[in-house]
C-alpha atoms as a PDB file:
ATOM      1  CA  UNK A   1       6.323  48.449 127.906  1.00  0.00           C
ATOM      2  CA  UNK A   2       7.479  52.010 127.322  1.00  0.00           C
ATOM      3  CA  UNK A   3      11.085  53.491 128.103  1.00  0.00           C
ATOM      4  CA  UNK A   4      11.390  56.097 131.017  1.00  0.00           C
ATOM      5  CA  UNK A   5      14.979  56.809 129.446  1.00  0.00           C
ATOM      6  CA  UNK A   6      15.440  58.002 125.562  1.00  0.00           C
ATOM      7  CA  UNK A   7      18.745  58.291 123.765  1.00  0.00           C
ATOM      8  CA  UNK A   8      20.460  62.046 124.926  1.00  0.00           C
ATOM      9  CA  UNK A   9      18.374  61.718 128.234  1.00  0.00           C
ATOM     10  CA  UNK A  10      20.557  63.399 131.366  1.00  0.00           C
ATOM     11  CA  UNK A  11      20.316  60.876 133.863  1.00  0.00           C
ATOM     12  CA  UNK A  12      21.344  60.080 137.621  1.00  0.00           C
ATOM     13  CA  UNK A  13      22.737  56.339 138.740  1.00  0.00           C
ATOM     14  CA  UNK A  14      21.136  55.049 141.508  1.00  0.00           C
ATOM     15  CA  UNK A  15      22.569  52.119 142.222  1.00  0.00           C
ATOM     16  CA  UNK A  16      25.927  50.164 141.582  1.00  0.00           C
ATOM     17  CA  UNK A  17      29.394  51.548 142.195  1.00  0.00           C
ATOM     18  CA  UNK A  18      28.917  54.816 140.302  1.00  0.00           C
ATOM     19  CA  UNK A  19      25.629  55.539 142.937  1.00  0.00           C
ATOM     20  CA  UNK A  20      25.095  59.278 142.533  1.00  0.00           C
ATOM     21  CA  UNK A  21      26.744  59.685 139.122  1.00  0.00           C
ATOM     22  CA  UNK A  22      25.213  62.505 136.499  1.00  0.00           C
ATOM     23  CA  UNK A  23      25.413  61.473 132.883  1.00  0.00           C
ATOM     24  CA  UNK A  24      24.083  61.196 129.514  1.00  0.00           C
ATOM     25  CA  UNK A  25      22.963  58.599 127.808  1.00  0.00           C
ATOM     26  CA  UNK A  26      24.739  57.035 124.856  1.00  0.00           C
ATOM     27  CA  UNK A  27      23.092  54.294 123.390  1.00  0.00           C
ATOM     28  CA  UNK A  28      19.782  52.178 124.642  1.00  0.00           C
ATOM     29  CA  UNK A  29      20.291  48.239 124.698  1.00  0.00           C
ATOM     30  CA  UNK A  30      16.859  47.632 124.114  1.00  0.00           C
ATOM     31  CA  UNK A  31      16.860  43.449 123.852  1.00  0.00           C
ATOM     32  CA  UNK A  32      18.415  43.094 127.263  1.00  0.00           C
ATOM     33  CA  UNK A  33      17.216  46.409 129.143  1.00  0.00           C
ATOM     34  CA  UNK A  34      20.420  48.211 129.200  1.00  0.00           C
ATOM     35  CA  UNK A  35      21.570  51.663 128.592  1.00  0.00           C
ATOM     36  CA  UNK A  36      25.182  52.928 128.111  1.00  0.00           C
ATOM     37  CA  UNK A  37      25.652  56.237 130.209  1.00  0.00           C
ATOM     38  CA  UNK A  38      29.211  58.569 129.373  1.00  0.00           C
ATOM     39  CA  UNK A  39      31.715  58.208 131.954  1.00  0.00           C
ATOM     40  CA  UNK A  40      29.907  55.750 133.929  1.00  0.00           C
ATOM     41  CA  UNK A  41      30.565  52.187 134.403  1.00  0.00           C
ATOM     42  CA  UNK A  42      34.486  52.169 132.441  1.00  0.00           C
ATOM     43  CA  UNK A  43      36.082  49.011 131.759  1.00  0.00           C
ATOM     44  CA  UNK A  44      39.279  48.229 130.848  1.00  0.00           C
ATOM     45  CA  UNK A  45      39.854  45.450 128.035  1.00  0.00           C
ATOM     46  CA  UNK A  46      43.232  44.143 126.786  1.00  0.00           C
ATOM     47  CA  UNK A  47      43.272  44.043 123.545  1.00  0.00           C
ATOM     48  CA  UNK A  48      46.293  42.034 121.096  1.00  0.00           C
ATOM     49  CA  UNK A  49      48.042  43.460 118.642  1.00  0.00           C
ATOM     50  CA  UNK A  50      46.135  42.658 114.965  1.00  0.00           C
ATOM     51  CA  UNK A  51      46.750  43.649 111.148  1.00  0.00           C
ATOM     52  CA  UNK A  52      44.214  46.868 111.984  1.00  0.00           C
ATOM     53  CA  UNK A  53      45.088  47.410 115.379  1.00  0.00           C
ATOM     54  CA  UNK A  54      49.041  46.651 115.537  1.00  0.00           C
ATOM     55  CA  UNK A  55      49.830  48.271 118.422  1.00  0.00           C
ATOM     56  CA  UNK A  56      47.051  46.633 120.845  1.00  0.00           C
ATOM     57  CA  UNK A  57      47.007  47.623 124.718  1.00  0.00           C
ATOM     58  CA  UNK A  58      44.422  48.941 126.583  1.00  0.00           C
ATOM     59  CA  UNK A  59      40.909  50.352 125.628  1.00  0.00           C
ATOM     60  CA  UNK A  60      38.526  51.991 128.076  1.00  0.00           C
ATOM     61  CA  UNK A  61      35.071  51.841 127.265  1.00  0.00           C
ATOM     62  CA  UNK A  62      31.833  52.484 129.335  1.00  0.00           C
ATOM     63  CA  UNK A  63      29.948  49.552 129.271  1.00  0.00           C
ATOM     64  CA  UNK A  64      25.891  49.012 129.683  1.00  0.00           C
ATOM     65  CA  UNK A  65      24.369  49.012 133.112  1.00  0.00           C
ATOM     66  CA  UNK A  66      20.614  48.108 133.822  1.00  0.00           C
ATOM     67  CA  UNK A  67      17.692  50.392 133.013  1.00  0.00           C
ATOM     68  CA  UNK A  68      16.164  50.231 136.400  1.00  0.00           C
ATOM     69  CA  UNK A  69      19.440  52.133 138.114  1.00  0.00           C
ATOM     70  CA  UNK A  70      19.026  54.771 136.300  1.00  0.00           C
ATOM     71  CA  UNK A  71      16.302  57.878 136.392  1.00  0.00           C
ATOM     72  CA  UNK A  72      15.823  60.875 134.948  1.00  0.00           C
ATOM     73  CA  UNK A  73      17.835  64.162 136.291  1.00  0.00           C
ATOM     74  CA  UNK A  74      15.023  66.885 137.371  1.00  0.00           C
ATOM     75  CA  UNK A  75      17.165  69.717 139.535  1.00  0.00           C
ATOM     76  CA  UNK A  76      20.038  67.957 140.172  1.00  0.00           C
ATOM     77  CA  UNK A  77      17.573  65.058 141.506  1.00  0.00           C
ATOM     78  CA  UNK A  78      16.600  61.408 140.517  1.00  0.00           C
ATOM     79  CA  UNK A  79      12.684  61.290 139.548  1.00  0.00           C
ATOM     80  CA  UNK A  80      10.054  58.708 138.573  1.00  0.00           C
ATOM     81  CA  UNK A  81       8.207  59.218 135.013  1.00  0.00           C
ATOM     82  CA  UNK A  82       4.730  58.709 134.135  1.00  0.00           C
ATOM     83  CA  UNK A  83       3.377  58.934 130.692  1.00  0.00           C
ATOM     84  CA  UNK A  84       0.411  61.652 129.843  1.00  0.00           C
ATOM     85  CA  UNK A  85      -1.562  61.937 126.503  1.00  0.00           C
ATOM     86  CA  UNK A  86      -2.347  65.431 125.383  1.00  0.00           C
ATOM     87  CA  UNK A  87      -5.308  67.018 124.372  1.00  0.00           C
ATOM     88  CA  UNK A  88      -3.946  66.665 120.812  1.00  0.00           C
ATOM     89  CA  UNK A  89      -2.844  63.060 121.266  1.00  0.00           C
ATOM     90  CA  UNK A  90       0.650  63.459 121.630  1.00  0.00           C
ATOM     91  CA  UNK A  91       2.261  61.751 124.227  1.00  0.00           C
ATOM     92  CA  UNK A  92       4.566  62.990 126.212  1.00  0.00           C
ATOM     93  CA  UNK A  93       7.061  61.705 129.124  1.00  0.00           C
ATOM     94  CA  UNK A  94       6.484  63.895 132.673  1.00  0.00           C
ATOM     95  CA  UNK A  95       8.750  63.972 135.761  1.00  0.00           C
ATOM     96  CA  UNK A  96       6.678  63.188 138.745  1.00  0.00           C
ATOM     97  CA  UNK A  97       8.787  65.212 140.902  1.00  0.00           C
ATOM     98  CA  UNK A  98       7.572  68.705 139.516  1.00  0.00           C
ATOM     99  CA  UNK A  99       5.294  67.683 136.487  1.00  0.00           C
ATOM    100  CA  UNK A 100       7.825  69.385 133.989  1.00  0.00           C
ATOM    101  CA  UNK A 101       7.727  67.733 130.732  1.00  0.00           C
ATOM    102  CA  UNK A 102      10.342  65.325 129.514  1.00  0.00           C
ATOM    103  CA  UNK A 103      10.669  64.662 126.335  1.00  0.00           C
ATOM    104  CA  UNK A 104       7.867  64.289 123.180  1.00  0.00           C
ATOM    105  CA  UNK A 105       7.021  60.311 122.311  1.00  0.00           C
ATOM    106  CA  UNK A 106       5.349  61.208 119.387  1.00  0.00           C
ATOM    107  CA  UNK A 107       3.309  63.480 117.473  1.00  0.00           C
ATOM    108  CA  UNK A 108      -0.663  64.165 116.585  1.00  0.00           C
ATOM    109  CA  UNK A 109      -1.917  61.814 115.087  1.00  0.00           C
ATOM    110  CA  UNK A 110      -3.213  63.291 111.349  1.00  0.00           C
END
């Protein structure tokens, strides 16, 4: 099944605790349909004091959140994506809120 959200994708929560959050997106967790967003979703871990770390304390890391509460930013708004093939054969992602393009999947096929 192909991803509405790609790596460096601006994106808008819409659901959970951060629920109307804007942010980018780190890292994809593709085996368990996840995606790490900046600033969004922080946890707080304690960690102990070890031979590389020998101070220990606190870390604050933003931690994965589901696929499906997230969408794509298109003017400051969350929109649905649909996939289009070019005359070329490229494929490319589209917002279905104003049919601007998204982002290229791949290229022509040569």
């Amino acid at each position: 099944m192909p991803r509405h959200i790609k790596k460096g994708d601006s994106v808008i929560i819409t659901a959970g605790n951060d629920k109307g959050t804007v942010g980018e997106v780190i890292r994809i967790v593709s085996g368990k349909d996840r995606v790490v967003v900046k600033g969004v979703n922080i946890r707080a871990r304690h960690m102990k004091p070890t031979q590389a770390n020998p101070q220990g304390g606190i870390i604050r890391r933003e931690m994965p959140i589901h696929k499906s509460n997230v969408s794509p930013v298109v003017d400051g708004k969350p929109s649905r994506v649909r996939f289009e093939t070019k005359k070329d054969g490229s494929k490319v992602r589209v917002a279905a809120r104003d049919g601007s393009e998204l982002h290229k999947l791949r290229g022509p096929k040569a």
